[in-house]
C-alpha atoms as a PDB file:
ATOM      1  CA  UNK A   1     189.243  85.269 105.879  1.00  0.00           C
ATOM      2  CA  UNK A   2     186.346  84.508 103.040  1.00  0.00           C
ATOM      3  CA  UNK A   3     183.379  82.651 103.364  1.00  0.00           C
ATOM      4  CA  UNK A   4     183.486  79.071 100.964  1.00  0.00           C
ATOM      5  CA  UNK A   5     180.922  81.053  97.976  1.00  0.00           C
ATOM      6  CA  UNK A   6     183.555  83.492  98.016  1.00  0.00           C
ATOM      7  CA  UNK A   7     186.972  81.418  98.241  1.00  0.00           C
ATOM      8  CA  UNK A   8     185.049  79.727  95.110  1.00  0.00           C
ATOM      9  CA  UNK A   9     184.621  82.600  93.365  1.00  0.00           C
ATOM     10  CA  UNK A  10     188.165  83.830  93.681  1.00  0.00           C
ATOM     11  CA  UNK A  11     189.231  80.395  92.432  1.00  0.00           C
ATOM     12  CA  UNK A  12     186.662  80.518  89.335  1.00  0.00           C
ATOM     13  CA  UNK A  13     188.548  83.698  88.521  1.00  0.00           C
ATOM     14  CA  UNK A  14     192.280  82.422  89.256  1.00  0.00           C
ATOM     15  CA  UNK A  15     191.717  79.829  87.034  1.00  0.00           C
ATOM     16  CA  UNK A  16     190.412  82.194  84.723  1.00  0.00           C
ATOM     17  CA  UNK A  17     194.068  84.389  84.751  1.00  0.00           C
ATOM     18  CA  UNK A  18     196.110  81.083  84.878  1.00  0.00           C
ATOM     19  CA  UNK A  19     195.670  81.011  81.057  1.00  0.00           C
ATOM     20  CA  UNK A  20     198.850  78.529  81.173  1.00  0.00           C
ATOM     21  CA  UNK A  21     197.341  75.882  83.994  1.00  0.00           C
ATOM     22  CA  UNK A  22     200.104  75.969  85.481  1.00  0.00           C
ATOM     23  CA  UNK A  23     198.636  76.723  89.085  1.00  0.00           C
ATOM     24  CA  UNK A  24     200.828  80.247  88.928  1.00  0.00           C
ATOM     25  CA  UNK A  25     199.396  83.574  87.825  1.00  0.00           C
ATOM     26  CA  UNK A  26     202.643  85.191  85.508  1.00  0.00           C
ATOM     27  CA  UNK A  27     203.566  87.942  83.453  1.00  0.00           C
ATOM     28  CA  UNK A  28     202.221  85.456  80.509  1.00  0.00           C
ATOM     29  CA  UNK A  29     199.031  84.814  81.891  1.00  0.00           C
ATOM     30  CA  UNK A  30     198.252  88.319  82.300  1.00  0.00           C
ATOM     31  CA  UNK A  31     199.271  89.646  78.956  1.00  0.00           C
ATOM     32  CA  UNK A  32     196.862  86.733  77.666  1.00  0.00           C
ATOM     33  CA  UNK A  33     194.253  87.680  79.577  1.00  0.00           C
ATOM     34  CA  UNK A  34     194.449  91.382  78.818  1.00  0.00           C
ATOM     35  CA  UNK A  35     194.893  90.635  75.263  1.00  0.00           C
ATOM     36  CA  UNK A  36     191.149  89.015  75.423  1.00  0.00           C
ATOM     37  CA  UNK A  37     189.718  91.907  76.793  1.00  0.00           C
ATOM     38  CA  UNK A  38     191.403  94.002  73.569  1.00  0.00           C
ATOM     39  CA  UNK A  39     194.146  95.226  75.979  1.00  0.00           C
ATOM     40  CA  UNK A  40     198.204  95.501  75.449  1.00  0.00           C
ATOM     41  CA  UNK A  41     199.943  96.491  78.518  1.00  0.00           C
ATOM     42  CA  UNK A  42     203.070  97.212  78.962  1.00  0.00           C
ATOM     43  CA  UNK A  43     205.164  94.252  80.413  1.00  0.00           C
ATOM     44  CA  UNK A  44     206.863  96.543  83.218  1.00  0.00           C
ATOM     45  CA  UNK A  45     203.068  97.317  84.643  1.00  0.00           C
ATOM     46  CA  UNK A  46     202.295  93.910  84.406  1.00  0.00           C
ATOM     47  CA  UNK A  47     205.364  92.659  86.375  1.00  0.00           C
ATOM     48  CA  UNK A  48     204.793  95.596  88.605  1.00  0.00           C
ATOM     49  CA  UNK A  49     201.447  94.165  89.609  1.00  0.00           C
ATOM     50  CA  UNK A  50     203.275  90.751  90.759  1.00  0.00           C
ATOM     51  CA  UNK A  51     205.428  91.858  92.928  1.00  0.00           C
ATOM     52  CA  UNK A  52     202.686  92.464  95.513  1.00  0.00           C
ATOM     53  CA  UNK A  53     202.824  88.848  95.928  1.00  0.00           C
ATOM     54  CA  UNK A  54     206.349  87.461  96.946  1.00  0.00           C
ATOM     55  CA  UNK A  55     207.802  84.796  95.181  1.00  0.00           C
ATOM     56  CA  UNK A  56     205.396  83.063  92.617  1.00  0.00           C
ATOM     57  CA  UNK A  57     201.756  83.799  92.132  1.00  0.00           C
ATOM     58  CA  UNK A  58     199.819  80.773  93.426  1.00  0.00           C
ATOM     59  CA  UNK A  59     196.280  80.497  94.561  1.00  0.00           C
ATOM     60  CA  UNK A  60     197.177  81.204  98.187  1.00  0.00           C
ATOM     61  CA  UNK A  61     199.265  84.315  97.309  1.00  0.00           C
ATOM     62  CA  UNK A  62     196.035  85.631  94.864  1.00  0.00           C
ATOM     63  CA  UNK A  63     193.789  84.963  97.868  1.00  0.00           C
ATOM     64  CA  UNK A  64     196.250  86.802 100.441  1.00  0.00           C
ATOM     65  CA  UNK A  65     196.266  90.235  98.089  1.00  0.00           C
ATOM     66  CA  UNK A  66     192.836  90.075  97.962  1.00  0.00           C
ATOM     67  CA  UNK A  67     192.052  90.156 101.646  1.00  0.00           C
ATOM     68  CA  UNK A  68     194.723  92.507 101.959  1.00  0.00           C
ATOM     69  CA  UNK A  69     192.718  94.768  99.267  1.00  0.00           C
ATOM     70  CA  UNK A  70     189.705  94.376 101.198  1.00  0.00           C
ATOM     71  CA  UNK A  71     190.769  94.989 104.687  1.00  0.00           C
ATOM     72  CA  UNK A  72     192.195  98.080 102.937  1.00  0.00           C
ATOM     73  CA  UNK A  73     188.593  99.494 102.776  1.00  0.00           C
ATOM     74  CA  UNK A  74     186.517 100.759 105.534  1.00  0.00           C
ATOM     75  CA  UNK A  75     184.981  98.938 107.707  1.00  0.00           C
ATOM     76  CA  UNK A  76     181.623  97.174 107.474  1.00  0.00           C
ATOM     77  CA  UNK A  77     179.864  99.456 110.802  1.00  0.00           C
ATOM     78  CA  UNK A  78     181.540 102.481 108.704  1.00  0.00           C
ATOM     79  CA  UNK A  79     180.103 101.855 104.846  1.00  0.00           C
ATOM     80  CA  UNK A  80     176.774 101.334 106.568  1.00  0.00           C
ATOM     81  CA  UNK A  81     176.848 104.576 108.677  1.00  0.00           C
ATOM     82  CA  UNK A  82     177.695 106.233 105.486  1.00  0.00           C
ATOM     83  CA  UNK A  83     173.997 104.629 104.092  1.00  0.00           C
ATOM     84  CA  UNK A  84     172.111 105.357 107.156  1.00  0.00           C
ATOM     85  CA  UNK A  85     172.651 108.789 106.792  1.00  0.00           C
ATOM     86  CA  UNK A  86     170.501 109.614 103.703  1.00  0.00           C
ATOM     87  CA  UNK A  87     168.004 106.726 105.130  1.00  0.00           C
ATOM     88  CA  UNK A  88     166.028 108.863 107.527  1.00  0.00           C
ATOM     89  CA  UNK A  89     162.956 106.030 107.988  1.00  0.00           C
ATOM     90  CA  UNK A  90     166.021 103.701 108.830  1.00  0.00           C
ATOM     91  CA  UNK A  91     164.671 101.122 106.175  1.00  0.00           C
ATOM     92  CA  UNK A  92     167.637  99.869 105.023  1.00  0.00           C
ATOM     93  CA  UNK A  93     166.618 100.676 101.053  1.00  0.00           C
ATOM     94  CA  UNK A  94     167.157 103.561  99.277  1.00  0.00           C
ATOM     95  CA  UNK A  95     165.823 104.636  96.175  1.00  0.00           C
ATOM     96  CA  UNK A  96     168.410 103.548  93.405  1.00  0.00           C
ATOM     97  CA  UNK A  97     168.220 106.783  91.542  1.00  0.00           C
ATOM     98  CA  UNK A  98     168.828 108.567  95.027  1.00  0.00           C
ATOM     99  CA  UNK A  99     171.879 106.139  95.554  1.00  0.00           C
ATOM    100  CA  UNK A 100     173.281 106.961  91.690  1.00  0.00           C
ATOM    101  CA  UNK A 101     173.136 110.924  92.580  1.00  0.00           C
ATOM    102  CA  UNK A 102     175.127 110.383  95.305  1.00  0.00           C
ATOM    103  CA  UNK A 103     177.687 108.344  94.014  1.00  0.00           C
ATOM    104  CA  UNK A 104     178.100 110.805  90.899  1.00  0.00           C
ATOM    105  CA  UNK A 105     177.993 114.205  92.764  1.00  0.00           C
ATOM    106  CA  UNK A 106     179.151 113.498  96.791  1.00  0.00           C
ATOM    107  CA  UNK A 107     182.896 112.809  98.116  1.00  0.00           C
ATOM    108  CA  UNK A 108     185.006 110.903  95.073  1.00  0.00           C
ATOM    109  CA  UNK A 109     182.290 110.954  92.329  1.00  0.00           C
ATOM    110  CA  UNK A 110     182.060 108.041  90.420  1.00  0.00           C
ATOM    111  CA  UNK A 111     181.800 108.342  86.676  1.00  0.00           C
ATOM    112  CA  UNK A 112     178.243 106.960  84.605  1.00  0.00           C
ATOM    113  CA  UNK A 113     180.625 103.474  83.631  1.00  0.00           C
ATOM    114  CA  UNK A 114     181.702 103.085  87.732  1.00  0.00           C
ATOM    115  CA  UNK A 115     177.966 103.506  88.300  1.00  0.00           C
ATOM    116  CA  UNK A 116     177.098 100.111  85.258  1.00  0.00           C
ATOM    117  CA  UNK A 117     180.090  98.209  86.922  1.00  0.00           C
ATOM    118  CA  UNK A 118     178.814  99.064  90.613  1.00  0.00           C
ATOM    119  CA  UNK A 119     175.268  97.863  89.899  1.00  0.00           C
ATOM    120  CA  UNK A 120     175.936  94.714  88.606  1.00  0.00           C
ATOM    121  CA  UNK A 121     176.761  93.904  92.439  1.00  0.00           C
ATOM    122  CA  UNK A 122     173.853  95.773  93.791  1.00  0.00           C
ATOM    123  CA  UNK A 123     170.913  94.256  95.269  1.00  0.00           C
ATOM    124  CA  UNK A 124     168.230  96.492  93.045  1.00  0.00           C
ATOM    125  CA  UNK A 125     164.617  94.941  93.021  1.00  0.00           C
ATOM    126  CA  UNK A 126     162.176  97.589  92.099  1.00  0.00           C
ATOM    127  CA  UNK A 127     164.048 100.604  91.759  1.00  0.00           C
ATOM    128  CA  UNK A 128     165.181 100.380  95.647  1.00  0.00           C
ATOM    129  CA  UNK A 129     168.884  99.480  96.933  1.00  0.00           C
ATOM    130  CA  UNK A 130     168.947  97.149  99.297  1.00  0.00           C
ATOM    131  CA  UNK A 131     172.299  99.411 101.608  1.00  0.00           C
ATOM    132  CA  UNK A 132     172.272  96.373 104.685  1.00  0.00           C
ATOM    133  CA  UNK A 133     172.946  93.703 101.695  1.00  0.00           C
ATOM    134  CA  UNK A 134     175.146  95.588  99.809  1.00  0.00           C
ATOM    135  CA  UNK A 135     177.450  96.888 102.031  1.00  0.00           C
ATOM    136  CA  UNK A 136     177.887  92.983 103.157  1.00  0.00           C
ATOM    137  CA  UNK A 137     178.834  92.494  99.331  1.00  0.00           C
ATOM    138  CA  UNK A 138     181.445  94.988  99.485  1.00  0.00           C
ATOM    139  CA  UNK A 139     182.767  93.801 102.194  1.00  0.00           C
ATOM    140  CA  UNK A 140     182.367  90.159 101.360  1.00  0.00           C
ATOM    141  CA  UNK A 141     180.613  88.907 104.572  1.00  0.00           C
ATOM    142  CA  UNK A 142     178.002  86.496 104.654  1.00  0.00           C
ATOM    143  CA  UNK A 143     174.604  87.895 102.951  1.00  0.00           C
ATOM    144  CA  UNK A 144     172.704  85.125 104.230  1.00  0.00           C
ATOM    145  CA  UNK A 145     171.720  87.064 107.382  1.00  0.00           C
ATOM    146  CA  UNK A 146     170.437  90.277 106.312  1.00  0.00           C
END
């Protein structure tokens, strides 16, 4: 389902959650975490966000919501299409200023914080988006090949 970086990654940030080390994600755990990022919840959202999993929150049951997330998302051939479009030398980079308009002003805009939290996954080296590479990360496919 994920390549082993990723599975990693996912486990890096379970144990992150799993403020009790218990090996279960609970209502607990979340309102802890929240609480370090400054944020009080209410408990019925919180308990609302388990019950995507049934029965307890393990590790298994935090990796199976997240490929369910992803597979909720278009697929890879589509995101990349969506790229190619505004790449009219086929390159595979586009200006990251170019990318930023388009995100803010086409389809569901995304707001100037969306844009911070988006580029911290971006491939950007010189002002250029690497599209190929980054439409791997979203997907969370191997980048190795690209």
């Amino acid at each position: 389902m994920f390549p082993q970086p990723q599975i990693q990654e996912f486990k890096e940030a379970f144990t992150m959650i799993d403020q009790n080390r218990d090996g279960f994600i609970d209502v607990e755990d979340l309102k802890d975490i929240y609480s370090s990022l400054g944020l009080t919840p209410e408990e019925n959202s919180l308990k609302e966000m388990l019950k995507e999993c049934p029965g307890q929150l393990n590790f298994t049951g935090f990796l199976t919501i997240f490929g369910d997330k992803t597979q909720g998302t278009d697929p890879e051939s589509t995101i990349l299409s969506a790229f190619q479009m505004f790449d009219a030398d086929n390159a595979g980079e586009l200006p990251e200023e170019y990318v930023k308009d388009l995100l803010m002003n086409m389809g569901d805009n995304f707001t100037p914080d969306e844009i911070k939290q988006t580029w911290k996954e971006a491939p950007i080296s010189g002002g250029i988006v690497d599209y190929k590479k980054f439409t791997k990360i979203i997907k969370g496919s191997d980048t190795d090949n690209v």
